[in-house]
PDB file of N, CA and C in Angstrom:
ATOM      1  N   UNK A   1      20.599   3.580  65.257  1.00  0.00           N
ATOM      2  CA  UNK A   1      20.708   2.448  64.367  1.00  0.00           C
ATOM      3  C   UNK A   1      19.561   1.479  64.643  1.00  0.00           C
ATOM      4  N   UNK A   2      18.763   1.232  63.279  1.00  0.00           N
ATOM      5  CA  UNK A   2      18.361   0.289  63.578  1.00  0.00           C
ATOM      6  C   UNK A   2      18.849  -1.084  62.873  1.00  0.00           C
ATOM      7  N   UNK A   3      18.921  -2.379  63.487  1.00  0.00           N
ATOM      8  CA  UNK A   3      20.037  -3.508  63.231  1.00  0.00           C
ATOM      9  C   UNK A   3      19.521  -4.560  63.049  1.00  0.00           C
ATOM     10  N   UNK A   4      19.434  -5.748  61.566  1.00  0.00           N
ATOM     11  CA  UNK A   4      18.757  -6.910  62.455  1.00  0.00           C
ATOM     12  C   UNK A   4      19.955  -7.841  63.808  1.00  0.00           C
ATOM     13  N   UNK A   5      18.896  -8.437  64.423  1.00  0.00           N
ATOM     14  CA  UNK A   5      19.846  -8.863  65.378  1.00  0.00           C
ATOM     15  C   UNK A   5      20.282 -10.535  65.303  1.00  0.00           C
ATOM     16  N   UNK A   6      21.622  -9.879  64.548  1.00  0.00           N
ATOM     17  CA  UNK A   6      22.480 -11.490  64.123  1.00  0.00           C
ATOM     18  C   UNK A   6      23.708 -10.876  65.133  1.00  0.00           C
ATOM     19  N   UNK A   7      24.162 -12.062  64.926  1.00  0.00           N
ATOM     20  CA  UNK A   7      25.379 -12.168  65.577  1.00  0.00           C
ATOM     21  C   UNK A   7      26.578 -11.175  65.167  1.00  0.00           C
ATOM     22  N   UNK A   8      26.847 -10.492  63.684  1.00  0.00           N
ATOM     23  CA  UNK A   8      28.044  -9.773  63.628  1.00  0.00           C
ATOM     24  C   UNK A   8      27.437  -8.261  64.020  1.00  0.00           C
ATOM     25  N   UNK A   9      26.162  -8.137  63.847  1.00  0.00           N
ATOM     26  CA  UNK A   9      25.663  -6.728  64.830  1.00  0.00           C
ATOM     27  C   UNK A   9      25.766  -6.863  66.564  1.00  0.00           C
ATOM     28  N   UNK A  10      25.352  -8.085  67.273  1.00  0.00           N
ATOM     29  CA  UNK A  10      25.413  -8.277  68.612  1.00  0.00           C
ATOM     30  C   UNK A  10      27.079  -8.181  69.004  1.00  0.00           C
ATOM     31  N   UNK A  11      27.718  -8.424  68.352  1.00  0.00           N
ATOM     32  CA  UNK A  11      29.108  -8.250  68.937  1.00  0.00           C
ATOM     33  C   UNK A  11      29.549  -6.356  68.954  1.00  0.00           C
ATOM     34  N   UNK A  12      29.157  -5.817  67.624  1.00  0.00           N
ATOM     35  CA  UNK A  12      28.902  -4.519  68.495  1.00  0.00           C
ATOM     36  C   UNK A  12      28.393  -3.091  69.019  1.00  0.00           C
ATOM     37  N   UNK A  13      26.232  -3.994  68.720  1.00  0.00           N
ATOM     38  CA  UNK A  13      25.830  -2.881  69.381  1.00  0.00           C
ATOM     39  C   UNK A  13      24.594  -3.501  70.564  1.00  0.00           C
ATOM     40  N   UNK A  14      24.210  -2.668  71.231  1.00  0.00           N
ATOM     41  CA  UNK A  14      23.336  -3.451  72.497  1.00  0.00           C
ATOM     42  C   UNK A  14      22.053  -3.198  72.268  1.00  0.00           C
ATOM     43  N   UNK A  15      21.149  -3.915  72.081  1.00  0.00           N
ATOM     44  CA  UNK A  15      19.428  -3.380  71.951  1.00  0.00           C
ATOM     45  C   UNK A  15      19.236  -2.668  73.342  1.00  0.00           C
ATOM     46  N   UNK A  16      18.911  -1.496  72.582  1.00  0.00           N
ATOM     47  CA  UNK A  16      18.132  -0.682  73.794  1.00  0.00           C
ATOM     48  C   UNK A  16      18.996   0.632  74.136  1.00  0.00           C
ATOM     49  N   UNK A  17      20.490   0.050  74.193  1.00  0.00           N
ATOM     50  CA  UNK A  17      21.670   1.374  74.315  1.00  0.00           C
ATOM     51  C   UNK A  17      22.308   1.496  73.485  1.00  0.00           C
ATOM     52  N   UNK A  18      22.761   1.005  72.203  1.00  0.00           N
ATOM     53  CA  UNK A  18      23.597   1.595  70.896  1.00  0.00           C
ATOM     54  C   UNK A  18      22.715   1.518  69.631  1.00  0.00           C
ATOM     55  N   UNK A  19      21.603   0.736  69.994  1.00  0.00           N
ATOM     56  CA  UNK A  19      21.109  -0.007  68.507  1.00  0.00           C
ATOM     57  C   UNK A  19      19.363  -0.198  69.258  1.00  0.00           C
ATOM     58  N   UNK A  20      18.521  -0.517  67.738  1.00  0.00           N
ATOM     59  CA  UNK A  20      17.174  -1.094  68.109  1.00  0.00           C
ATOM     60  C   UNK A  20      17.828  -1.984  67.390  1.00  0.00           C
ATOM     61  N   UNK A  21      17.914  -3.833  68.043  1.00  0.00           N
ATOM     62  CA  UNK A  21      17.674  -4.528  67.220  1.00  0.00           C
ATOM     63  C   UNK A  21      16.724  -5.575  66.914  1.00  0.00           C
ATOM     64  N   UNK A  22      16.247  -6.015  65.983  1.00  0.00           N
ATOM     65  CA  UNK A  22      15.073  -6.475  65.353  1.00  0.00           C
ATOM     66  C   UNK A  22      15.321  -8.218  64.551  1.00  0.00           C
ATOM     67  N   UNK A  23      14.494  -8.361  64.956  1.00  0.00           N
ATOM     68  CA  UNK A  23      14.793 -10.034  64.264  1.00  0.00           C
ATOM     69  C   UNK A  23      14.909  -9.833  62.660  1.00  0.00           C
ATOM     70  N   UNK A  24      15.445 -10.387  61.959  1.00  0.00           N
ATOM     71  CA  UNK A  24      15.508 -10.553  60.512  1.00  0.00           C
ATOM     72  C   UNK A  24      14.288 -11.065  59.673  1.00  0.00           C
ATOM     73  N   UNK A  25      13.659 -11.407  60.295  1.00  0.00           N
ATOM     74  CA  UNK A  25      12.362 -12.497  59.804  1.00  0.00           C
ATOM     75  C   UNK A  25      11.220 -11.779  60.029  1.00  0.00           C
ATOM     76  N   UNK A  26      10.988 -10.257  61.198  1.00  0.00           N
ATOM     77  CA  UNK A  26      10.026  -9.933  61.195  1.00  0.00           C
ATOM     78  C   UNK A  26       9.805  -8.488  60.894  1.00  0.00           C
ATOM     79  N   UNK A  27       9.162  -8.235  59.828  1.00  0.00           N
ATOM     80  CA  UNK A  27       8.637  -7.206  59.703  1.00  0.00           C
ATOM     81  C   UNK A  27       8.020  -6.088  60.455  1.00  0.00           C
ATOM     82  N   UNK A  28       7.082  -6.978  60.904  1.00  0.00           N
ATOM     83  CA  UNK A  28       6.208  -6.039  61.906  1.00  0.00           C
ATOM     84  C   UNK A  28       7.507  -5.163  63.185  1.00  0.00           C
ATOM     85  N   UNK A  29       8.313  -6.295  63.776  1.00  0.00           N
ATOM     86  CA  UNK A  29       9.652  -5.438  64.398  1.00  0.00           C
ATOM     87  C   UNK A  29       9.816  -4.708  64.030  1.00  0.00           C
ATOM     88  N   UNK A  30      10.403  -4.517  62.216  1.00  0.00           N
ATOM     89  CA  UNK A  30      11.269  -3.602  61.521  1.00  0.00           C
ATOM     90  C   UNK A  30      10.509  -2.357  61.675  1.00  0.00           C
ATOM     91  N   UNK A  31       9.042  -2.628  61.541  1.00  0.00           N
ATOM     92  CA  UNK A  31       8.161  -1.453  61.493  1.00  0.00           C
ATOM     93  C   UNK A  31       7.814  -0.582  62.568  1.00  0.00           C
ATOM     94  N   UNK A  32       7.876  -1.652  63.719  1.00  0.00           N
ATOM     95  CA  UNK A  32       7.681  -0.502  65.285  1.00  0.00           C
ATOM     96  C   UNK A  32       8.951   0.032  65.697  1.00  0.00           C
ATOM     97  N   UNK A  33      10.112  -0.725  65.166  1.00  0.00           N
ATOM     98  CA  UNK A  33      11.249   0.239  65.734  1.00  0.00           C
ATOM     99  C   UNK A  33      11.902   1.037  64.962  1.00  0.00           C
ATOM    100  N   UNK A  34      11.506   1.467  63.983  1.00  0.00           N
ATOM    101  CA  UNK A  34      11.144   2.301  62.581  1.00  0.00           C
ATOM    102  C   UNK A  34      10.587   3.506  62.956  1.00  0.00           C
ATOM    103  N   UNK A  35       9.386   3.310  63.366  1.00  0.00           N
ATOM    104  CA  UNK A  35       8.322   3.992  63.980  1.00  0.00           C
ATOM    105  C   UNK A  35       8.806   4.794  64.972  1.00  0.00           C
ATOM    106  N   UNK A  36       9.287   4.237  66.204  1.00  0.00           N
ATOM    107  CA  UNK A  36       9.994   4.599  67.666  1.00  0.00           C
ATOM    108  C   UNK A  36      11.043   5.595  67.377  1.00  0.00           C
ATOM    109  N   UNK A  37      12.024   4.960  66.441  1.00  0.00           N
ATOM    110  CA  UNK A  37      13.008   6.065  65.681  1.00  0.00           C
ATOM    111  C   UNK A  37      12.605   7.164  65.461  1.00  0.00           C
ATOM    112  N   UNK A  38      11.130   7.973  64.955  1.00  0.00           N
ATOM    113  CA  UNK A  38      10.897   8.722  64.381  1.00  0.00           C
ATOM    114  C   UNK A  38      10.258   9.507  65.245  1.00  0.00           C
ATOM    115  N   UNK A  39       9.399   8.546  66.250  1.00  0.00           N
ATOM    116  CA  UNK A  39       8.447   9.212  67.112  1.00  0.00           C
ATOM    117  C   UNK A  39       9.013   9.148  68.451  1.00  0.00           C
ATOM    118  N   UNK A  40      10.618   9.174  68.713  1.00  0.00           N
ATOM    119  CA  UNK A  40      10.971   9.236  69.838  1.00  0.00           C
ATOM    120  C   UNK A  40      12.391   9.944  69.446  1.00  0.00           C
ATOM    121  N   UNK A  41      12.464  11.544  69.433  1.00  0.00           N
ATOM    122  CA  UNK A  41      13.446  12.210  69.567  1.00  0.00           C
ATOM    123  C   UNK A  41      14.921  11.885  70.341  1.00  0.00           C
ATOM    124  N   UNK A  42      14.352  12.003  71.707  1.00  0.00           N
ATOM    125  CA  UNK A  42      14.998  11.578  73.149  1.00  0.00           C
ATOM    126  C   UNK A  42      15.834   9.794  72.524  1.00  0.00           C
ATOM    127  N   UNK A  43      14.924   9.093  72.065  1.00  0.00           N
ATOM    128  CA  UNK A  43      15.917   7.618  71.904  1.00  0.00           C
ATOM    129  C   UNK A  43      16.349   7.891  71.202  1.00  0.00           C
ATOM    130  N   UNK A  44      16.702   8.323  69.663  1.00  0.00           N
ATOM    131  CA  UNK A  44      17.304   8.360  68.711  1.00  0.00           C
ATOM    132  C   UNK A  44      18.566   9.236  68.966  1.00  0.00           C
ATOM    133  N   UNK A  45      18.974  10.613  69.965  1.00  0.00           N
ATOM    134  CA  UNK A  45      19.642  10.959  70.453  1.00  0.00           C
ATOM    135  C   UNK A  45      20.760  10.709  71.639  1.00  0.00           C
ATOM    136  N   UNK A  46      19.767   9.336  72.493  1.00  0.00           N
ATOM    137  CA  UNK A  46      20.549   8.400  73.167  1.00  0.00           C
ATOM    138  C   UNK A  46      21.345   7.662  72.280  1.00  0.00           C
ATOM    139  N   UNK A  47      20.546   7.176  71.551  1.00  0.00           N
ATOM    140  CA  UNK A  47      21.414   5.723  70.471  1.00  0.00           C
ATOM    141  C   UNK A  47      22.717   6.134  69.442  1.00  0.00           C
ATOM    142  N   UNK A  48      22.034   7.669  69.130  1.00  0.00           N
ATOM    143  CA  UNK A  48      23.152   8.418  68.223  1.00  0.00           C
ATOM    144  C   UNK A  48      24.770   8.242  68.990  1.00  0.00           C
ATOM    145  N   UNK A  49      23.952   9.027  70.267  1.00  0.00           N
ATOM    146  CA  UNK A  49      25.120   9.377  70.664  1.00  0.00           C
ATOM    147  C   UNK A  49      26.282   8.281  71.539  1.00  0.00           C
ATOM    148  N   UNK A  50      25.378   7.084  71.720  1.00  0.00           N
ATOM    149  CA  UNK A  50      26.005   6.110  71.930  1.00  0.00           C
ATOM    150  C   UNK A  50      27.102   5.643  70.662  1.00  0.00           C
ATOM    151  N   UNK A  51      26.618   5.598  70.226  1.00  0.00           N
ATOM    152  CA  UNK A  51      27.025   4.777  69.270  1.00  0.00           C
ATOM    153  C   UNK A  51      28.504   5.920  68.346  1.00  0.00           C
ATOM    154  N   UNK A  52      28.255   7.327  68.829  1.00  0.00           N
ATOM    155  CA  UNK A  52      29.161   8.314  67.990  1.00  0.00           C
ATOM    156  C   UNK A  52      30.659   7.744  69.048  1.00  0.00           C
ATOM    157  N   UNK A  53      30.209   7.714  70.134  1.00  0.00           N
ATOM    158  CA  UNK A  53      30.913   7.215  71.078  1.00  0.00           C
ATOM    159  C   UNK A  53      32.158   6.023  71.334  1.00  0.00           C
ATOM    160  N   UNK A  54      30.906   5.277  69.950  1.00  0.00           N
ATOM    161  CA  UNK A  54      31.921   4.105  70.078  1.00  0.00           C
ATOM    162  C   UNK A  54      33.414   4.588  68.726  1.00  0.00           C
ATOM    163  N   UNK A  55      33.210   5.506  68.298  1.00  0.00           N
ATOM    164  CA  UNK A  55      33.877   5.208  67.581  1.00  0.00           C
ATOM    165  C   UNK A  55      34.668   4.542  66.394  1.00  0.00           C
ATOM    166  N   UNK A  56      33.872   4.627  65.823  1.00  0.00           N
ATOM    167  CA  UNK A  56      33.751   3.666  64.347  1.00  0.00           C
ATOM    168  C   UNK A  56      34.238   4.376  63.053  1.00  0.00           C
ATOM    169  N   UNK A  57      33.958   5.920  63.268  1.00  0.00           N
ATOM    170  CA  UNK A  57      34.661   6.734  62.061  1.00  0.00           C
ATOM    171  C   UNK A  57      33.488   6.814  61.074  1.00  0.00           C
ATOM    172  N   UNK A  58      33.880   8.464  60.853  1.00  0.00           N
ATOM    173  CA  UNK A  58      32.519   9.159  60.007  1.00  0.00           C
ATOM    174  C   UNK A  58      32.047   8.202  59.211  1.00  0.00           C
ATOM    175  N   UNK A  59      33.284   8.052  58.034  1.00  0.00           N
ATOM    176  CA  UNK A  59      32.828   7.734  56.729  1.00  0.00           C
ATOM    177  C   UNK A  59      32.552   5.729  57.122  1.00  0.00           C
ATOM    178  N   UNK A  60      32.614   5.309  57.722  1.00  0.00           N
ATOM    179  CA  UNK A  60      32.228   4.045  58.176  1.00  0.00           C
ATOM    180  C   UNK A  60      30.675   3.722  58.087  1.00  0.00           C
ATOM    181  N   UNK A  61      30.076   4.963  58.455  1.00  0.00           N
ATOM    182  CA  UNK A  61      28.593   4.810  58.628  1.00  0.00           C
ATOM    183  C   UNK A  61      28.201   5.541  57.533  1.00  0.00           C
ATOM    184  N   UNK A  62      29.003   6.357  56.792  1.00  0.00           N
ATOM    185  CA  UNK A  62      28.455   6.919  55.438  1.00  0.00           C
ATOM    186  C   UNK A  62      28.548   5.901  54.763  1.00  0.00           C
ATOM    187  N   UNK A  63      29.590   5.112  54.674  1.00  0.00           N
ATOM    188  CA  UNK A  63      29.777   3.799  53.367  1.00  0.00           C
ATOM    189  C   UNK A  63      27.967   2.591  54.083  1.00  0.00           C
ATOM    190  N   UNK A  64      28.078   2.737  55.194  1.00  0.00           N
ATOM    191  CA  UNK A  64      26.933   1.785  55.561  1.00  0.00           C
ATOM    192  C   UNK A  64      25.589   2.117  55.058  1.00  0.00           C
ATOM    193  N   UNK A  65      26.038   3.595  55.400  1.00  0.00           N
ATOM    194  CA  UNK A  65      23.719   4.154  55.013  1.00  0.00           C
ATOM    195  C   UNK A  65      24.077   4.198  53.810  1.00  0.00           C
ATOM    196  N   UNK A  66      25.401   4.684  52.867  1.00  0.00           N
ATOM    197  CA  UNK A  66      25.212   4.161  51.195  1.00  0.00           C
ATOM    198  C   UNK A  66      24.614   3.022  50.989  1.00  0.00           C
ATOM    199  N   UNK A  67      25.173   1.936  51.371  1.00  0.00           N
ATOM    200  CA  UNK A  67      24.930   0.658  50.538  1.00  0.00           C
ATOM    201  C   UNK A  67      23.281   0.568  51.408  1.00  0.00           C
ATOM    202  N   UNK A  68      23.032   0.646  52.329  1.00  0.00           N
ATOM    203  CA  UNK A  68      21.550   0.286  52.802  1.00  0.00           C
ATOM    204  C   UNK A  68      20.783   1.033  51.667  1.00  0.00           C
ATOM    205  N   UNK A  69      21.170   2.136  51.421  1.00  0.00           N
ATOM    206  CA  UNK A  69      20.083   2.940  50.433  1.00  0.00           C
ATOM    207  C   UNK A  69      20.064   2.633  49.542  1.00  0.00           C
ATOM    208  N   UNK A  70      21.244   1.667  49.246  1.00  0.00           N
ATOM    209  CA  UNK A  70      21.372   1.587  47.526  1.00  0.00           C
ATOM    210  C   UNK A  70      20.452  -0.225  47.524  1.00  0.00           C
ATOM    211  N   UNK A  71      20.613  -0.841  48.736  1.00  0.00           N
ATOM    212  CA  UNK A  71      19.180  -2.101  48.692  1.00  0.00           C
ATOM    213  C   UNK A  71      18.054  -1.946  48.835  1.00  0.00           C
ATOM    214  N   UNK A  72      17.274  -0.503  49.423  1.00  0.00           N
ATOM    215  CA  UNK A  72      16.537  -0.261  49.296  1.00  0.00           C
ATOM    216  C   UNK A  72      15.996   0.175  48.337  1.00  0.00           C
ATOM    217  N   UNK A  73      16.823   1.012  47.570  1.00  0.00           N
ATOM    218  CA  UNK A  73      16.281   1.423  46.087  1.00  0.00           C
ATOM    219  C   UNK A  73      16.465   0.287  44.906  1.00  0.00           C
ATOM    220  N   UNK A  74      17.032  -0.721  45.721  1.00  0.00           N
ATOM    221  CA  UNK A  74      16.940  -1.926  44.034  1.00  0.00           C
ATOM    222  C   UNK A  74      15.740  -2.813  44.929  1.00  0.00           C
ATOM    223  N   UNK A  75      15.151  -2.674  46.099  1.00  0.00           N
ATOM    224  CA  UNK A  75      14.098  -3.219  46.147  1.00  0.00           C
ATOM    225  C   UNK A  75      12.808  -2.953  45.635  1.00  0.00           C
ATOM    226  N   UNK A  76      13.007  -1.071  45.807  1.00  0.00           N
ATOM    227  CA  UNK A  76      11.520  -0.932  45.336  1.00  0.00           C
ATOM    228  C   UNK A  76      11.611  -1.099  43.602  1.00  0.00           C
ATOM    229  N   UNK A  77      12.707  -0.848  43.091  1.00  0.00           N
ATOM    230  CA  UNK A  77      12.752  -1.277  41.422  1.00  0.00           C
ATOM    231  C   UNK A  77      11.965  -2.392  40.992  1.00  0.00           C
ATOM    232  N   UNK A  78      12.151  -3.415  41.721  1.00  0.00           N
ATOM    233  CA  UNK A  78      11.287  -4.798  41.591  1.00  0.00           C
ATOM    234  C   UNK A  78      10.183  -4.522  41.257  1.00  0.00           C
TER     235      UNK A  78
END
């Protein structure tokens, strides 16, 4: 996961062990830990599996990467 880091993500995931999280305001963040995601197998398999761990339930994170995809695609519409 990558998360910005507000307060209803800090309650429950940890930068570094469940989550990358990233300030809201900066881009350039969004982009290196974007990046890291992709170009670091080994973390993305730590974080996965942290986070499968916690227990949150499949379709929890399917309803989440829906709606993320669905702001991303009314962004690039703009």
């Amino acid at each position: 996961i990558v998360a910005s880091d507000l307060p209803v993500f800090r309650e429950l995931l940890v930068d570094g062990e469940s989550a990358l999280l990233v300030r809201p305001d900066n881009s350039q963040q969004l982009a290196s830990a974007l990046l890291r995601m992709i170009e670091e197998p080994t973390l993305r398999a730590r974080l996965s599996q942290a986070v499968a761990e916690m227990r949150f339930g499949d379709q929890a994170w399917e309803d989440i990467a829906e709606a993320t995809t669905e702001v991303y695609e009314s962004v690039l519409r703009v």
